[in-house]
PDB file of N, CA and C in Angstrom:
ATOM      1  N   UNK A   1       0.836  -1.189   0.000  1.00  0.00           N
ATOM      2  CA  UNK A   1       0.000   0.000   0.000  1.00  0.00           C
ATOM      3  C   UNK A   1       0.881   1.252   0.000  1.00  0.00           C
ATOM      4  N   UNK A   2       1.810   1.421   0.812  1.00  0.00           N
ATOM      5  CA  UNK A   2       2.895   2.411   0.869  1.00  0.00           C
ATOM      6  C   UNK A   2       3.325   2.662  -0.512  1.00  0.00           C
ATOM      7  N   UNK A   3       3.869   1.442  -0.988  1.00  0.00           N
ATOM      8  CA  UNK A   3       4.689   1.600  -2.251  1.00  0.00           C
ATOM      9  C   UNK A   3       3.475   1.680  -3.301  1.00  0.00           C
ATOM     10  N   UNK A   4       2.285   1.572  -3.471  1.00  0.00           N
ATOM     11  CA  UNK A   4       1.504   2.216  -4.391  1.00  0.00           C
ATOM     12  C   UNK A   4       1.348   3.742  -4.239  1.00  0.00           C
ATOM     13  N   UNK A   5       1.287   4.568  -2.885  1.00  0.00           N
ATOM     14  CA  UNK A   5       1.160   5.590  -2.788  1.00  0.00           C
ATOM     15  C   UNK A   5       2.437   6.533  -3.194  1.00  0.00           C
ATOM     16  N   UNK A   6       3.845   5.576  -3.227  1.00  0.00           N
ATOM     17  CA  UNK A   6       4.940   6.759  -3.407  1.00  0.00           C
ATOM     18  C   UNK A   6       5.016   6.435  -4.781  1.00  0.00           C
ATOM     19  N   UNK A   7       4.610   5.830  -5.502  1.00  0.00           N
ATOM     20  CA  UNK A   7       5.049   5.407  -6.941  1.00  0.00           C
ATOM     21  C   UNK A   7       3.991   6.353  -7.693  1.00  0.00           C
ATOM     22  N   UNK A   8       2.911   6.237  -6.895  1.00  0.00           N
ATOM     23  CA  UNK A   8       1.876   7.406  -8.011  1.00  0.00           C
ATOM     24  C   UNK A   8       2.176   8.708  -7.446  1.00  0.00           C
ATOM     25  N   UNK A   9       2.619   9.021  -6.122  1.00  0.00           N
ATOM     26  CA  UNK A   9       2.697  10.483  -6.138  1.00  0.00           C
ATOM     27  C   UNK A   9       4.352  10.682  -7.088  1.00  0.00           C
ATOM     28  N   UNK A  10       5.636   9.705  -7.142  1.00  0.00           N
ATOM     29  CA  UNK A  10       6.325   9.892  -8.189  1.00  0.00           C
ATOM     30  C   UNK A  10       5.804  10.509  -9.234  1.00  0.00           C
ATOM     31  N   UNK A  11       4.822   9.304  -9.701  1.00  0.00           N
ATOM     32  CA  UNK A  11       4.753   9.570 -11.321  1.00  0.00           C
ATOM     33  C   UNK A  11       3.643  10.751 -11.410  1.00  0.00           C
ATOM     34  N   UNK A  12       3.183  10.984 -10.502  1.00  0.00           N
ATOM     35  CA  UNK A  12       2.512  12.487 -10.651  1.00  0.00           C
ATOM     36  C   UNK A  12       3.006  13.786 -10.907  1.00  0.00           C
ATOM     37  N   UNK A  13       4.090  13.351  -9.724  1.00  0.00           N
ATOM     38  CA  UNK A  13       5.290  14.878  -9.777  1.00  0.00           C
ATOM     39  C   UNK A  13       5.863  14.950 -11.490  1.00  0.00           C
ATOM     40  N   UNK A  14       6.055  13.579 -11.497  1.00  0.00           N
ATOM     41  CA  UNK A  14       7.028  13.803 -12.709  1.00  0.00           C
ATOM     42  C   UNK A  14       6.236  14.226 -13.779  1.00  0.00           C
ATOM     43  N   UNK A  15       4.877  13.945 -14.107  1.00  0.00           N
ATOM     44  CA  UNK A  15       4.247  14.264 -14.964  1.00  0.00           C
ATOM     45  C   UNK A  15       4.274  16.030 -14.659  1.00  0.00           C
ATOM     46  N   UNK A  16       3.748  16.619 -13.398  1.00  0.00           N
ATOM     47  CA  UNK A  16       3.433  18.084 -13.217  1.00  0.00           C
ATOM     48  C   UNK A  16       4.417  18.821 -14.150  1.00  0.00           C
ATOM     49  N   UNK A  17       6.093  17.540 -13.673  1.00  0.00           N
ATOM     50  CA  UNK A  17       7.505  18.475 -13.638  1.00  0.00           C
ATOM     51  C   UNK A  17       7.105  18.808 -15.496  1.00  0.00           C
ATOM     52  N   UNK A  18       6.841  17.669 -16.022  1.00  0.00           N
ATOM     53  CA  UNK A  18       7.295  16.981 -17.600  1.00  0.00           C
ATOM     54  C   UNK A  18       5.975  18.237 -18.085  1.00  0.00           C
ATOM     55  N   UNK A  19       4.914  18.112 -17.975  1.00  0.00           N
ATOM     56  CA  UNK A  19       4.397  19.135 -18.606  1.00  0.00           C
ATOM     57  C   UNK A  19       4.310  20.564 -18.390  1.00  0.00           C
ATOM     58  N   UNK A  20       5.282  21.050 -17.698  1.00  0.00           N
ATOM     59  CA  UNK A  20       5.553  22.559 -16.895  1.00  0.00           C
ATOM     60  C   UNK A  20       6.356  22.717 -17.902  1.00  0.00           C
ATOM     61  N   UNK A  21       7.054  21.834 -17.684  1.00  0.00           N
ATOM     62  CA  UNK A  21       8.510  22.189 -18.911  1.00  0.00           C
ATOM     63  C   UNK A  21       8.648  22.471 -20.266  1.00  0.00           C
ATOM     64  N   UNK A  22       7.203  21.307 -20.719  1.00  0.00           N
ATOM     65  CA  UNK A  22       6.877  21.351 -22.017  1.00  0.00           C
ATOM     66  C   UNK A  22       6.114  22.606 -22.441  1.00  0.00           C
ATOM     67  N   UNK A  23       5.121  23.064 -21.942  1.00  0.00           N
ATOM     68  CA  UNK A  23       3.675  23.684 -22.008  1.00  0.00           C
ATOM     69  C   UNK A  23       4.520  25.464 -21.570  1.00  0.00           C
ATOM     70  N   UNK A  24       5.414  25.458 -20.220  1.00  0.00           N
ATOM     71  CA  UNK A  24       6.342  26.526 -20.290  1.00  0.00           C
ATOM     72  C   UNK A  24       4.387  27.926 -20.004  1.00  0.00           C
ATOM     73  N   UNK A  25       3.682  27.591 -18.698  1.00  0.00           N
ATOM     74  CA  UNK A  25       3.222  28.688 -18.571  1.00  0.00           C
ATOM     75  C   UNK A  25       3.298  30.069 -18.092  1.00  0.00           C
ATOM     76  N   UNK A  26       2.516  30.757 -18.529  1.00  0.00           N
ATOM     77  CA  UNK A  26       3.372  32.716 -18.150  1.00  0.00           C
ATOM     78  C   UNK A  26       4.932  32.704 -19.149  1.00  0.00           C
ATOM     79  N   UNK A  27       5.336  32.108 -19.679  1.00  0.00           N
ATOM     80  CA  UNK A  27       6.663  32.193 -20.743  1.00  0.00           C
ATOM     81  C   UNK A  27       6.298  33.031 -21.922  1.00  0.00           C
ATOM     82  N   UNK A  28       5.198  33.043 -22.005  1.00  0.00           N
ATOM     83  CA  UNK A  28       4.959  34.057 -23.624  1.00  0.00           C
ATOM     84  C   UNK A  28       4.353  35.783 -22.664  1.00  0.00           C
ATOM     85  N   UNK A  29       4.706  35.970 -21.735  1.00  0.00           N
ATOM     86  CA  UNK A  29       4.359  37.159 -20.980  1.00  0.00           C
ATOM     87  C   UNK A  29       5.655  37.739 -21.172  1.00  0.00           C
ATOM     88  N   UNK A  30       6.269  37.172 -21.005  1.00  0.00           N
ATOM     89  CA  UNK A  30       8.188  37.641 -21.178  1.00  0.00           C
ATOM     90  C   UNK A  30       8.545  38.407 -22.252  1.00  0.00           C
ATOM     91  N   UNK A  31       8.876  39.582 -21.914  1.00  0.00           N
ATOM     92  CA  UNK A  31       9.255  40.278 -23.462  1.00  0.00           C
ATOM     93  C   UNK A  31      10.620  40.456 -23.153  1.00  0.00           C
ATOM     94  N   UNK A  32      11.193  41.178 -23.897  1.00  0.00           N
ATOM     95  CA  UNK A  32      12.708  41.443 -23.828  1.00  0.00           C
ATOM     96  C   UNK A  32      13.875  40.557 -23.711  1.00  0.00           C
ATOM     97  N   UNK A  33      13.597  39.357 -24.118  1.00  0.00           N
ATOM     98  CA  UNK A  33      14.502  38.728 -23.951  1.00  0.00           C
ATOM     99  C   UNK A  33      15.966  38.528 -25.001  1.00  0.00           C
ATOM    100  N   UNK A  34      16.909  38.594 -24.992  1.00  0.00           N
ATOM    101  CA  UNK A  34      18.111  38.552 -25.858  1.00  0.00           C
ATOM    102  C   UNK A  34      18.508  36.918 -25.825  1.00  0.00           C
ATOM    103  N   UNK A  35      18.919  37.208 -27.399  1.00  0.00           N
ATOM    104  CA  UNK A  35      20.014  35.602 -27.397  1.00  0.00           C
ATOM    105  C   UNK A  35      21.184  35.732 -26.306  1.00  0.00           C
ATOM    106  N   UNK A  36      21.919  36.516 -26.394  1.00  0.00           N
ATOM    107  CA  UNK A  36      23.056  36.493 -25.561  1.00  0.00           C
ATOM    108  C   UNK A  36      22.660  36.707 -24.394  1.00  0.00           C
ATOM    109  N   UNK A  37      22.889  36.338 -22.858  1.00  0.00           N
ATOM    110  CA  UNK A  37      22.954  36.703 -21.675  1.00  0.00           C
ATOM    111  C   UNK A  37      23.625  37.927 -21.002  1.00  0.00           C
ATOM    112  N   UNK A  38      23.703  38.479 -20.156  1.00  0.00           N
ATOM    113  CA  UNK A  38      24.351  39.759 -19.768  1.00  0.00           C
ATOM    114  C   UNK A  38      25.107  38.308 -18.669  1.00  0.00           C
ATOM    115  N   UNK A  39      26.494  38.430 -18.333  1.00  0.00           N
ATOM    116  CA  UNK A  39      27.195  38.156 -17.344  1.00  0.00           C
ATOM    117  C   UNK A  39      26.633  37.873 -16.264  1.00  0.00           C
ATOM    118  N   UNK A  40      26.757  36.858 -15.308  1.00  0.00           N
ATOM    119  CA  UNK A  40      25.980  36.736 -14.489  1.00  0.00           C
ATOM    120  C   UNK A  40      24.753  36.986 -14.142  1.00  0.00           C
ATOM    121  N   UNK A  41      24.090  36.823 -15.428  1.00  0.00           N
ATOM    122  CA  UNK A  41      22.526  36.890 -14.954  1.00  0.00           C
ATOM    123  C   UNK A  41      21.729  35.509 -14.932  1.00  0.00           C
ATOM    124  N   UNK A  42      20.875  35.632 -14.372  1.00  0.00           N
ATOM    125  CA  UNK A  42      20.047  34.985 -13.158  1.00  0.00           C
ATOM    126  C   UNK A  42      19.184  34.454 -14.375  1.00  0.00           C
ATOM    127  N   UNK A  43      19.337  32.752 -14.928  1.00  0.00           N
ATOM    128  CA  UNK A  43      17.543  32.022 -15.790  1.00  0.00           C
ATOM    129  C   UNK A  43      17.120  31.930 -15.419  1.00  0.00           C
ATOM    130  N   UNK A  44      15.797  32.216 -16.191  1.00  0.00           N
ATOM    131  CA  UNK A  44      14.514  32.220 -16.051  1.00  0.00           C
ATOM    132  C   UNK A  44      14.279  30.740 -15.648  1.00  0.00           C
ATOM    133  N   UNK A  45      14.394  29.831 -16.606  1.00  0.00           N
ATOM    134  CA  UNK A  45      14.052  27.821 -16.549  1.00  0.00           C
ATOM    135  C   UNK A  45      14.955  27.127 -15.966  1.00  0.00           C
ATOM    136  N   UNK A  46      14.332  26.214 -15.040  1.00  0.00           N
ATOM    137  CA  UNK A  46      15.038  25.186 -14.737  1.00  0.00           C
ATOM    138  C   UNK A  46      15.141  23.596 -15.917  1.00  0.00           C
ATOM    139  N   UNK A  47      16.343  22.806 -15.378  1.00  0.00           N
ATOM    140  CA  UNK A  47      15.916  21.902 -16.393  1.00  0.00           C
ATOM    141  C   UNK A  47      15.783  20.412 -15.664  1.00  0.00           C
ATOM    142  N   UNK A  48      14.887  19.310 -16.236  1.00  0.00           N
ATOM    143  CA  UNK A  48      14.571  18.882 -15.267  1.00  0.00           C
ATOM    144  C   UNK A  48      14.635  17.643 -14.588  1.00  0.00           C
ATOM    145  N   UNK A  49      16.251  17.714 -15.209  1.00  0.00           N
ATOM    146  CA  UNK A  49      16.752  16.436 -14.525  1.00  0.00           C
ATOM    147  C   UNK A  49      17.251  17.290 -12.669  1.00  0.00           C
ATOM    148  N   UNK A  50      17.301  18.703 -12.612  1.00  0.00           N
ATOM    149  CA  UNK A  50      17.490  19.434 -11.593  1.00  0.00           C
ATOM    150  C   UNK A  50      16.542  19.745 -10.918  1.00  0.00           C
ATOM    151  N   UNK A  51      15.204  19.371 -11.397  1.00  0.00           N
ATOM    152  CA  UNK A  51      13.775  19.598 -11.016  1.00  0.00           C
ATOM    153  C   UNK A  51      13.694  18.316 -10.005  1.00  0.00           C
ATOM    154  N   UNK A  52      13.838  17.017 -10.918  1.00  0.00           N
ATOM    155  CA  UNK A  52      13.779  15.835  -9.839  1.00  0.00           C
ATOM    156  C   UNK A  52      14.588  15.865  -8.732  1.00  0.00           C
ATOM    157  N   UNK A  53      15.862  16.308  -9.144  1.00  0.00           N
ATOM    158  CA  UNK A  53      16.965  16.413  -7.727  1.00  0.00           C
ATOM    159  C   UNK A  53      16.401  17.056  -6.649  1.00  0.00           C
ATOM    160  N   UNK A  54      15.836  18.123  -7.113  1.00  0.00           N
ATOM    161  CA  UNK A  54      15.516  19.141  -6.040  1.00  0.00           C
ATOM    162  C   UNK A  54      14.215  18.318  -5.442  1.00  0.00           C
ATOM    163  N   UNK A  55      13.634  17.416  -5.743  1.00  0.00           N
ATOM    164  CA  UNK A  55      12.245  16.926  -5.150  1.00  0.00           C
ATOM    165  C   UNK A  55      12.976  15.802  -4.321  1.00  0.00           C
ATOM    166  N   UNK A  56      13.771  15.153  -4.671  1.00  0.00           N
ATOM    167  CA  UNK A  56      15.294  14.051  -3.616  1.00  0.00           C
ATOM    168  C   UNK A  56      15.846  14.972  -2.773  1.00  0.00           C
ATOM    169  N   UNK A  57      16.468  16.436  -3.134  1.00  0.00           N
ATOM    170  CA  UNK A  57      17.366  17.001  -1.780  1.00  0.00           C
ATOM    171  C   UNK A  57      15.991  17.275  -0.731  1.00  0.00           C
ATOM    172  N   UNK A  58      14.884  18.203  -1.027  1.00  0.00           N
ATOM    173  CA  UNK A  58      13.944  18.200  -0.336  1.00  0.00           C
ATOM    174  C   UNK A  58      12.969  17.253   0.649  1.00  0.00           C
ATOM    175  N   UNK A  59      13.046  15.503   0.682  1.00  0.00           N
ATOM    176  CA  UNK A  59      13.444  14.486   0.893  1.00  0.00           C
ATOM    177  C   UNK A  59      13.349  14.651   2.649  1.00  0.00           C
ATOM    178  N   UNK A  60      14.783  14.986   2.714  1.00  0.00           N
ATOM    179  CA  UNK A  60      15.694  14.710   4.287  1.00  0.00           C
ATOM    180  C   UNK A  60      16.146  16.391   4.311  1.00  0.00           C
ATOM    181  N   UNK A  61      15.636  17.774   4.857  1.00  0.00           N
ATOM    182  CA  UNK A  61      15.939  18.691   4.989  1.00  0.00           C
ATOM    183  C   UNK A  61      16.878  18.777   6.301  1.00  0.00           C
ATOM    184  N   UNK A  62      17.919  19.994   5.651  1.00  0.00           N
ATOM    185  CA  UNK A  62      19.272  20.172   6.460  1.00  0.00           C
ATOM    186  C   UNK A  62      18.158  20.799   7.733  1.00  0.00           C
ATOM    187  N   UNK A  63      17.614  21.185   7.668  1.00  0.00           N
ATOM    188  CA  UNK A  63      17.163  22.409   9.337  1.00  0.00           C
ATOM    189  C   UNK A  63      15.492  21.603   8.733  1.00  0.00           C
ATOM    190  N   UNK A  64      14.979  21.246  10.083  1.00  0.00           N
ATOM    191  CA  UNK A  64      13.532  20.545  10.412  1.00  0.00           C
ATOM    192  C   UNK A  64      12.957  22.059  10.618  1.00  0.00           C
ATOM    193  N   UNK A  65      13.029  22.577  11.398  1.00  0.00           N
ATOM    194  CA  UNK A  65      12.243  24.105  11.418  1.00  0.00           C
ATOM    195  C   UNK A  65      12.573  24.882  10.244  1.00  0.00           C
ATOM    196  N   UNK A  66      13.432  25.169   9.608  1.00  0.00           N
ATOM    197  CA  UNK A  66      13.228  25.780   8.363  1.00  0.00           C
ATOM    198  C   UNK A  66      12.093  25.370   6.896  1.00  0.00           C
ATOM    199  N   UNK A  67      12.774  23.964   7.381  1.00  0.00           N
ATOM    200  CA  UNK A  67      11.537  23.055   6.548  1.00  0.00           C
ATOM    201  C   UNK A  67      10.319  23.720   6.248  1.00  0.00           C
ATOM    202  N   UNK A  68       9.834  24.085   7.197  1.00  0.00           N
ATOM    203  CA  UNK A  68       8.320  24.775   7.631  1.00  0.00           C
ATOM    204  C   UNK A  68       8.100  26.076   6.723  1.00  0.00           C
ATOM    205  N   UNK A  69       8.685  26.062   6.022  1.00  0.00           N
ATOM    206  CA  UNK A  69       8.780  27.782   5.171  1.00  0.00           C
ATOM    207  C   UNK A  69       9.906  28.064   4.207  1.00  0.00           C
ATOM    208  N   UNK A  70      10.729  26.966   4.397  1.00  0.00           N
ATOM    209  CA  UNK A  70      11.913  27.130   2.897  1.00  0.00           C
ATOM    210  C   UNK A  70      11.503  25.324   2.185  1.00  0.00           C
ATOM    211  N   UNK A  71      12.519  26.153   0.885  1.00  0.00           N
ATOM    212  CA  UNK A  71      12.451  24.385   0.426  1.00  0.00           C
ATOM    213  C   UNK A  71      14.157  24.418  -0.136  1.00  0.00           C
ATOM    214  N   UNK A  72      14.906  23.938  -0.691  1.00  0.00           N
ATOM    215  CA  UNK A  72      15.991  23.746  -1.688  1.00  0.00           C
ATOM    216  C   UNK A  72      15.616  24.040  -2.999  1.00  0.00           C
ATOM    217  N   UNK A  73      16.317  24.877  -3.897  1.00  0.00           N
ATOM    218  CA  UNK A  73      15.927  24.628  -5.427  1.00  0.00           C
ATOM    219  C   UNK A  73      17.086  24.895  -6.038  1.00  0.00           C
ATOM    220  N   UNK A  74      17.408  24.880  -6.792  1.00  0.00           N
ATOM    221  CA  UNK A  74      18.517  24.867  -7.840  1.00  0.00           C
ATOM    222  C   UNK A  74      18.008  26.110  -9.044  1.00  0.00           C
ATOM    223  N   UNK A  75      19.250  27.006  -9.038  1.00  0.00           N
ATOM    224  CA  UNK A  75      18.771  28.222 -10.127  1.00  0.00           C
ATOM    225  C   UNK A  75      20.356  28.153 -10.863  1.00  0.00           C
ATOM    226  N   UNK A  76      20.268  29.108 -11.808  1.00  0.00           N
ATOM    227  CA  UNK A  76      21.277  29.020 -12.305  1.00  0.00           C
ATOM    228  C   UNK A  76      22.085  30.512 -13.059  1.00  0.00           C
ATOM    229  N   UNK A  77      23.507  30.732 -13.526  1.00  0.00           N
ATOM    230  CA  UNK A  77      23.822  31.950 -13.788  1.00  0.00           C
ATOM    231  C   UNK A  77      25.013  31.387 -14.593  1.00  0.00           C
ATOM    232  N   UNK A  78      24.667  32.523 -15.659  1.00  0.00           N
ATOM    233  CA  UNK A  78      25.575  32.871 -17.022  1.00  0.00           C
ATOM    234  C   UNK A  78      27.301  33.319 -16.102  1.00  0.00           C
ATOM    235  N   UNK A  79      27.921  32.783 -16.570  1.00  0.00           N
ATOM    236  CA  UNK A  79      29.970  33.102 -16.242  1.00  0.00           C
ATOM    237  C   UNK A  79      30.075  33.174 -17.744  1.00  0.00           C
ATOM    238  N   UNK A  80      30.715  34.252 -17.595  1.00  0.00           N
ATOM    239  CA  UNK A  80      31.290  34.491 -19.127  1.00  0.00           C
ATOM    240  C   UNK A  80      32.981  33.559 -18.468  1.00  0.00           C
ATOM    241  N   UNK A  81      33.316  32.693 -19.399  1.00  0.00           N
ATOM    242  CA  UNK A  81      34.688  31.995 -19.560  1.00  0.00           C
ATOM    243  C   UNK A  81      35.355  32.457 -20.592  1.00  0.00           C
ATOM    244  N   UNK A  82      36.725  32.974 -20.767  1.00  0.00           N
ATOM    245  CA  UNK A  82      37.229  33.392 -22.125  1.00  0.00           C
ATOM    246  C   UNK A  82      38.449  32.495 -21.708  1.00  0.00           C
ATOM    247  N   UNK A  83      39.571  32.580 -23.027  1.00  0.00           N
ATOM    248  CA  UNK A  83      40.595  31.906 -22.699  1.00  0.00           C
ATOM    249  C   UNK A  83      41.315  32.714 -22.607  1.00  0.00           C
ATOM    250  N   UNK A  84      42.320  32.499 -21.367  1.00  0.00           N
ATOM    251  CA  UNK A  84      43.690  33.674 -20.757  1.00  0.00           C
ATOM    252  C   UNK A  84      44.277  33.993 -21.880  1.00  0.00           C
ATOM    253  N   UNK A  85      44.664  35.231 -22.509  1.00  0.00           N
ATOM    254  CA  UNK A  85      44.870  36.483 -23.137  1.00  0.00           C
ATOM    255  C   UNK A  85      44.420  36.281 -24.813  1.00  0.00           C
ATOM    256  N   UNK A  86      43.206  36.179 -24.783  1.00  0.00           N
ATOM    257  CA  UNK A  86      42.426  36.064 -25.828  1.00  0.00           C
ATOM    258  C   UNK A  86      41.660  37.690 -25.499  1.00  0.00           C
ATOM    259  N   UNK A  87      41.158  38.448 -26.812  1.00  0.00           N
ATOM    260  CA  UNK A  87      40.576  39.373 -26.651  1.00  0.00           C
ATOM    261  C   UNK A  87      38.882  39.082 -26.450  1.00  0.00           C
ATOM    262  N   UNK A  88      38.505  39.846 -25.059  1.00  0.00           N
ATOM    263  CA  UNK A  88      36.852  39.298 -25.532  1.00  0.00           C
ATOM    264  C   UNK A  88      36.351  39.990 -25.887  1.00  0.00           C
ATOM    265  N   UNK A  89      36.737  40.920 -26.613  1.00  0.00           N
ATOM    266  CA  UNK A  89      35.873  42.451 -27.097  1.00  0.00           C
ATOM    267  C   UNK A  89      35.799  41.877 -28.550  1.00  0.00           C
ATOM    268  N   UNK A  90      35.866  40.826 -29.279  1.00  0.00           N
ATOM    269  CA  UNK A  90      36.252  40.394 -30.782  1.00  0.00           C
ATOM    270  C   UNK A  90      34.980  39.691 -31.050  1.00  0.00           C
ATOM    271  N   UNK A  91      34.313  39.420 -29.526  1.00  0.00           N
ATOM    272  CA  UNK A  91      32.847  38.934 -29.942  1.00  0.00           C
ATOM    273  C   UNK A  91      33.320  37.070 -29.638  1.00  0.00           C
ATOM    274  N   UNK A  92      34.364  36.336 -29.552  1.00  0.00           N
ATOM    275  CA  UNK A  92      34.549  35.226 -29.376  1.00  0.00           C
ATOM    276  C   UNK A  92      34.569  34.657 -27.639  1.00  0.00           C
ATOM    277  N   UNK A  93      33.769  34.930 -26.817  1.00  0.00           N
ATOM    278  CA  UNK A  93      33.437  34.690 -26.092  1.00  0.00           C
ATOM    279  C   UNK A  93      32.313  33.620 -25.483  1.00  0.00           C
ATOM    280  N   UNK A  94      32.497  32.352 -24.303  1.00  0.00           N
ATOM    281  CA  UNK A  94      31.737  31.577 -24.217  1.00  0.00           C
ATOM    282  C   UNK A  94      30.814  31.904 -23.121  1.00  0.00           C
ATOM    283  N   UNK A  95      29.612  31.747 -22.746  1.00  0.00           N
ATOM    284  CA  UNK A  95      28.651  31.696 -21.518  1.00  0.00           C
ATOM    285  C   UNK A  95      28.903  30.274 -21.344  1.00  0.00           C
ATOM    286  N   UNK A  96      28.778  30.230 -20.079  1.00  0.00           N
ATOM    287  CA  UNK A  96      28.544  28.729 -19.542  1.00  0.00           C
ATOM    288  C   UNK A  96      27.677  28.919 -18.415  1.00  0.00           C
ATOM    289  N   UNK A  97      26.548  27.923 -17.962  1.00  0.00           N
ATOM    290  CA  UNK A  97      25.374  28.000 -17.439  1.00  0.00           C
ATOM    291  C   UNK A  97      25.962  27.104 -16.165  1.00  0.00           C
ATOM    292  N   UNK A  98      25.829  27.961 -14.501  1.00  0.00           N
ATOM    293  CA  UNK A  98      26.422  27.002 -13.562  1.00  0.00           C
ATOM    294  C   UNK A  98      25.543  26.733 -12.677  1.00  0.00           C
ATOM    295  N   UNK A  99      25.309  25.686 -12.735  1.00  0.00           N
ATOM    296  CA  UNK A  99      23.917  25.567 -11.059  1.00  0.00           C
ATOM    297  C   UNK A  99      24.260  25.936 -10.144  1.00  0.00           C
ATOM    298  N   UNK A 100      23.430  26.953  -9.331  1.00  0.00           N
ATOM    299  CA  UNK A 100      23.644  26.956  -7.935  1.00  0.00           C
ATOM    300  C   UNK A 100      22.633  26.770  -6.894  1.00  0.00           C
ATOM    301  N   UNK A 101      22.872  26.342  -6.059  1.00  0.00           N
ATOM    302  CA  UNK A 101      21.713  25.614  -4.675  1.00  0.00           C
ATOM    303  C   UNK A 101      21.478  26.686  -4.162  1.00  0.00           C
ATOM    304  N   UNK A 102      20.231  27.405  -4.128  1.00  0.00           N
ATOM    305  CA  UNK A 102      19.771  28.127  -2.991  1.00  0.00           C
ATOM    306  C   UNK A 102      18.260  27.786  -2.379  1.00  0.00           C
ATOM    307  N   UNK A 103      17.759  28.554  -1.181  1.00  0.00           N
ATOM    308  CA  UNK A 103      16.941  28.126  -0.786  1.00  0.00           C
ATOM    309  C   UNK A 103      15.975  29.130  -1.157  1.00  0.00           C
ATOM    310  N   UNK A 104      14.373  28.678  -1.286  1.00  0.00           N
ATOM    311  CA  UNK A 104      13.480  29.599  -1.400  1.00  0.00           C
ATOM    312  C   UNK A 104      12.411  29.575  -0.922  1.00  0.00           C
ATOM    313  N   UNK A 105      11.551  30.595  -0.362  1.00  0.00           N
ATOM    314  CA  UNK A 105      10.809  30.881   0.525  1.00  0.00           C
ATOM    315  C   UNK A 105       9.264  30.198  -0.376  1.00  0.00           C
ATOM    316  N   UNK A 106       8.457  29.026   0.469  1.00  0.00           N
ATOM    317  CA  UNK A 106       7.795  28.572   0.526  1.00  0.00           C
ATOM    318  C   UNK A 106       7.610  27.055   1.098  1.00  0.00           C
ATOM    319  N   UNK A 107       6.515  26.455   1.636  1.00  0.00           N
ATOM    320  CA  UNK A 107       6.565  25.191   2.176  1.00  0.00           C
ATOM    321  C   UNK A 107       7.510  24.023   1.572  1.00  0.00           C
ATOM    322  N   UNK A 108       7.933  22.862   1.950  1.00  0.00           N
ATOM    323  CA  UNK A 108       8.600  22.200   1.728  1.00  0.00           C
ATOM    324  C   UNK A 108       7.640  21.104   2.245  1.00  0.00           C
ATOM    325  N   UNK A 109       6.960  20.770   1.655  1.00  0.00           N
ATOM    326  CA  UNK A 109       5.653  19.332   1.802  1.00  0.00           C
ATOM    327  C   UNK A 109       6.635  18.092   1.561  1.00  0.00           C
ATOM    328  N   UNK A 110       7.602  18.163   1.315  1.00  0.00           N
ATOM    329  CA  UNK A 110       8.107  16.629   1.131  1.00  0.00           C
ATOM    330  C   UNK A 110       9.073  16.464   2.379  1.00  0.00           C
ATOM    331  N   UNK A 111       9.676  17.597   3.114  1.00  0.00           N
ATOM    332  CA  UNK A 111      10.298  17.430   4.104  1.00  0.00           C
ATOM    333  C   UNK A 111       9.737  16.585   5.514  1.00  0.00           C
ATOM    334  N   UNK A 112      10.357  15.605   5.560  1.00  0.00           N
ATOM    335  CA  UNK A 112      10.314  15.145   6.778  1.00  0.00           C
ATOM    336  C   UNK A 112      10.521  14.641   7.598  1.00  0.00           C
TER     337      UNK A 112
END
């Protein structure tokens, strides 16, 4: 009975995660967006093999009272990387996209 209940709330999540991602709602509200990134700026999407993680770190929370009002999520930010004494004003410059763990303000229902 247990293991029917965690296998469908799995495959529930994963479905919510799988069609959020696909379907992408409030995304056509977004104007201004550029191909290129500005330096350290902050995406909009997660992706969602980082979506499931974050539903596993959320799991076993570091602080039981925080639990109550944070959760874990994973966001992410543009590093411009160039190669040491290459010009980056020539336009040959790479973004690379780096995850970072922070926490964010709302319940954490899986903590427990």
């Amino acid at each position: 009975v247990i293991l029917y209940f965690a296998l469908t709330t799995l495959m529930g999540s994963a479905l919510g995660v799988t069609l959020g991602l696909i379907i992408k709602p409030g995304g056509h509200s977004q104007t201004g967006h550029s191909k290129i990134p500005a330096v350290s700026a902050t995406l909009p999407s997660k992706e969602a093999t980082d979506s499931f993680l974050d539903l596993f770190r959320n799991l076993v929370p570091s602080n039981l009272i925080a639990a109550a009002f944070r959760s874990y999520a994973t966001d992410y930010k543009w590093v411009l990387t160039a190669v040491p004494g290459e010009n980056v004003t020539s336009g040959n410059t790479t973004y690379e996209k780096i995850p970072i763990g922070t926490e964010v303000e709302g319940m954490n229902i899986l903590g427990l």
